[in-house]
C-alpha atoms as a PDB file:
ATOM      1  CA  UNK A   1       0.000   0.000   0.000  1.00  0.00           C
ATOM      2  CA  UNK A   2       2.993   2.308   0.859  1.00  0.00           C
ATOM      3  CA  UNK A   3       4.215   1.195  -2.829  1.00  0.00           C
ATOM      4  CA  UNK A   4       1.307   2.377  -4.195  1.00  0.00           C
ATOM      5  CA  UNK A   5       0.942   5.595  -2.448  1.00  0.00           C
ATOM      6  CA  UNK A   6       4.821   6.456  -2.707  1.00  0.00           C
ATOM      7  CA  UNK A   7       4.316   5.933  -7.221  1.00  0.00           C
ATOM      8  CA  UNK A   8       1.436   8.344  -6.731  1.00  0.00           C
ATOM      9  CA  UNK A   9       3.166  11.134  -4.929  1.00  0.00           C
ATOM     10  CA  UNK A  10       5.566  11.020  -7.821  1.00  0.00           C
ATOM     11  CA  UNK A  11       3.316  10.674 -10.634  1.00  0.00           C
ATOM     12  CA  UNK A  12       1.459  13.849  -9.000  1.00  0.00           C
ATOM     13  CA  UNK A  13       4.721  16.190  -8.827  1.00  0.00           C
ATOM     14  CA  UNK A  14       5.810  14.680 -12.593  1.00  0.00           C
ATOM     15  CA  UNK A  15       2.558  16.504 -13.767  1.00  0.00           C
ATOM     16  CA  UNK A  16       2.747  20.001 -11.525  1.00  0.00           C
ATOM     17  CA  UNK A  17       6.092  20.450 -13.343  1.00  0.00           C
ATOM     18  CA  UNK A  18       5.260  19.284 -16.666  1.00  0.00           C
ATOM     19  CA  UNK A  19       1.620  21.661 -16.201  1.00  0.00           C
ATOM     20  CA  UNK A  20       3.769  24.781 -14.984  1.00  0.00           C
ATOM     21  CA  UNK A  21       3.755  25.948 -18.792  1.00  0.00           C
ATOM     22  CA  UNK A  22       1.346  26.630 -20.949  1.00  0.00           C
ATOM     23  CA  UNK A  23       3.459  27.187 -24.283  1.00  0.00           C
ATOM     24  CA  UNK A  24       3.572  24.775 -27.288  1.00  0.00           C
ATOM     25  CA  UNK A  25       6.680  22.981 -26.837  1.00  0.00           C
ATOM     26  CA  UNK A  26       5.799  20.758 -30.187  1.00  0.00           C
ATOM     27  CA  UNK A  27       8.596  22.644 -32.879  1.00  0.00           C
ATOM     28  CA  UNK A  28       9.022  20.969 -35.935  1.00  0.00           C
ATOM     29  CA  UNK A  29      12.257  20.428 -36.891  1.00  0.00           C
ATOM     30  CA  UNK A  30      12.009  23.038 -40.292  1.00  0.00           C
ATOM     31  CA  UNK A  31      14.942  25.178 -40.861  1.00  0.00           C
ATOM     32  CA  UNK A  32      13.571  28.197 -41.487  1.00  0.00           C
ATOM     33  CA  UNK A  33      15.641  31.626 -39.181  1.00  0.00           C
ATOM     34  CA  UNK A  34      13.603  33.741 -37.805  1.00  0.00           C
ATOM     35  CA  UNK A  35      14.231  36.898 -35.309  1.00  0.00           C
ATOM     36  CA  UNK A  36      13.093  38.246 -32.680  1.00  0.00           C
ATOM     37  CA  UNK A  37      12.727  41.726 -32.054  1.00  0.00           C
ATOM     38  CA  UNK A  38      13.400  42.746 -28.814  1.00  0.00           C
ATOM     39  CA  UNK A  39      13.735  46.230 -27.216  1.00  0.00           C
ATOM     40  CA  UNK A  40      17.231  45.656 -25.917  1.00  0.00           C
ATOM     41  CA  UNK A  41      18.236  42.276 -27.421  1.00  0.00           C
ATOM     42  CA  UNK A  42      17.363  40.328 -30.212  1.00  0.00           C
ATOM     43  CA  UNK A  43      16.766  36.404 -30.825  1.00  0.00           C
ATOM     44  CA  UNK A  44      17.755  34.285 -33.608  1.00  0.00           C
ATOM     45  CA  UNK A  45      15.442  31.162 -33.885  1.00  0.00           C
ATOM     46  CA  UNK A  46      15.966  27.628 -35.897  1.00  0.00           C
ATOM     47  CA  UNK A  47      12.456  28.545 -37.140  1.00  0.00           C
ATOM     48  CA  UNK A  48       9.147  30.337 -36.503  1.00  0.00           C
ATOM     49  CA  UNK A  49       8.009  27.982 -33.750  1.00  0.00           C
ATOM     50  CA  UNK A  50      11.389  27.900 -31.905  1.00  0.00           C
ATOM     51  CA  UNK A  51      11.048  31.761 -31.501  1.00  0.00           C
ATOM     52  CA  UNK A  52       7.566  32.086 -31.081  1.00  0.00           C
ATOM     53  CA  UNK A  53       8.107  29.732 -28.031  1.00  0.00           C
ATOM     54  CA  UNK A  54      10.644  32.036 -26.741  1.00  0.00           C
ATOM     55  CA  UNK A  55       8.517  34.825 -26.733  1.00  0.00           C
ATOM     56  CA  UNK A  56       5.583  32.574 -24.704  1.00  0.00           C
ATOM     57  CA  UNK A  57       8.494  31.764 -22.031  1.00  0.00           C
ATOM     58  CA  UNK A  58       9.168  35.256 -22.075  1.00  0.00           C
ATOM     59  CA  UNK A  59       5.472  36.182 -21.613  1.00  0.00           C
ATOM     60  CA  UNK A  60       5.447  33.743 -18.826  1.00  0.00           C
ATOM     61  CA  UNK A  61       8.114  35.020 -16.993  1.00  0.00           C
ATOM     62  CA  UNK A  62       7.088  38.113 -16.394  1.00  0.00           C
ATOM     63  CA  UNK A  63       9.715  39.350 -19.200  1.00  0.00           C
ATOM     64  CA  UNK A  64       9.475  42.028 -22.113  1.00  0.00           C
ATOM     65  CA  UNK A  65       7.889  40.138 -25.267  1.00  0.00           C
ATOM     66  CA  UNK A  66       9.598  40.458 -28.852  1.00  0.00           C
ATOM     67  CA  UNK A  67       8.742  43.717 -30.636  1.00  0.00           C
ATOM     68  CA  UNK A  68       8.236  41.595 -33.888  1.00  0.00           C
ATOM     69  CA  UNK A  69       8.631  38.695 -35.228  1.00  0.00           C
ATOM     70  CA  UNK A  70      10.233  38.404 -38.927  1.00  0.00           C
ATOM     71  CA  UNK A  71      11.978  35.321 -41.133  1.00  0.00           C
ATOM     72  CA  UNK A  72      15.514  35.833 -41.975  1.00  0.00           C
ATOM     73  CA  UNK A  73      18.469  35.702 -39.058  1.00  0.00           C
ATOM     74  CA  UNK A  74      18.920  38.846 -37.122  1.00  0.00           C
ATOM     75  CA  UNK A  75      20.970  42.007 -38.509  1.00  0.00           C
ATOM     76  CA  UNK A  76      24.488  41.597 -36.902  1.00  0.00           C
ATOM     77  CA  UNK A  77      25.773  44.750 -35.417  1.00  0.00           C
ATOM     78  CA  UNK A  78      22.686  46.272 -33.388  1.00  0.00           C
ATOM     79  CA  UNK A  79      21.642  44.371 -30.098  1.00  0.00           C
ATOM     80  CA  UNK A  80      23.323  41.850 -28.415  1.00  0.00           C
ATOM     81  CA  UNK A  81      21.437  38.346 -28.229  1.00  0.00           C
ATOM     82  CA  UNK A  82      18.405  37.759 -26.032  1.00  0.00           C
ATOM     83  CA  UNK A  83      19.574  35.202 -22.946  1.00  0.00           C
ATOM     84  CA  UNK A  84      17.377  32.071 -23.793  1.00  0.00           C
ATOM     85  CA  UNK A  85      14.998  31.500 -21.473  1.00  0.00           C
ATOM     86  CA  UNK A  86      12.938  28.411 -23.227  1.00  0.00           C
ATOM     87  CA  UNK A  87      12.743  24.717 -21.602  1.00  0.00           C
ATOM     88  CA  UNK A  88      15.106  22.675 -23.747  1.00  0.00           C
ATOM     89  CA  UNK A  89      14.722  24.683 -27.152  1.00  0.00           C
ATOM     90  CA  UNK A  90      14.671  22.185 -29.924  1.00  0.00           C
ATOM     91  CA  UNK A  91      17.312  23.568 -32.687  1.00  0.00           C
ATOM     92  CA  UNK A  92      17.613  26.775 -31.305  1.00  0.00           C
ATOM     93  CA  UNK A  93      20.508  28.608 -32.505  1.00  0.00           C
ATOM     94  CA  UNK A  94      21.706  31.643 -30.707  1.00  0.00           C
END
């Protein structure tokens, strides 16, 4: 019975983490650069999902959401890189 009650417990606190977010964290594996925008920083996605679920984590967190969104890699030269703050971004590049 202890068994039984221990494998709930930890089933339980598996799902609280995996439930703490509410972005998409399916990204297809396309190759297709996009940027965003930031006011201070800038962040160079593997493709539109990859940076779209950047800016959700950033959302999340309480932090300043991407200006815009556009396909193509970043201009080099302006703002330094955004600090990632996504769970295990699939192909990001940064």
């Amino acid at each position: 019975m202890w068994t039984l009650g221990i494998i709930f417990m930890i089933a339980i606190s598996i799902s609280e983490v995996r439930l703490q977010t509410t972005c998409n964290k399916t990204v297809p594996s396309v190759q297709d650069p996009h940027c965003g925008h930031g006011s201070k920083c800038h962040f160079n996605g593997f493709n539109k999902w990859v940076t779209e679920f950047e800016a959700c984590r950033r959302k999340e967190l309480g932090l300043p959401d991407f200006i815009k969104i556009q396909r193509g890699l970043c201009p080099k030269g302006g703002k330094p890189p955004c600090p990632s703050v996504g769970e295990k971004n699939p192909g990001k590049k940064g």
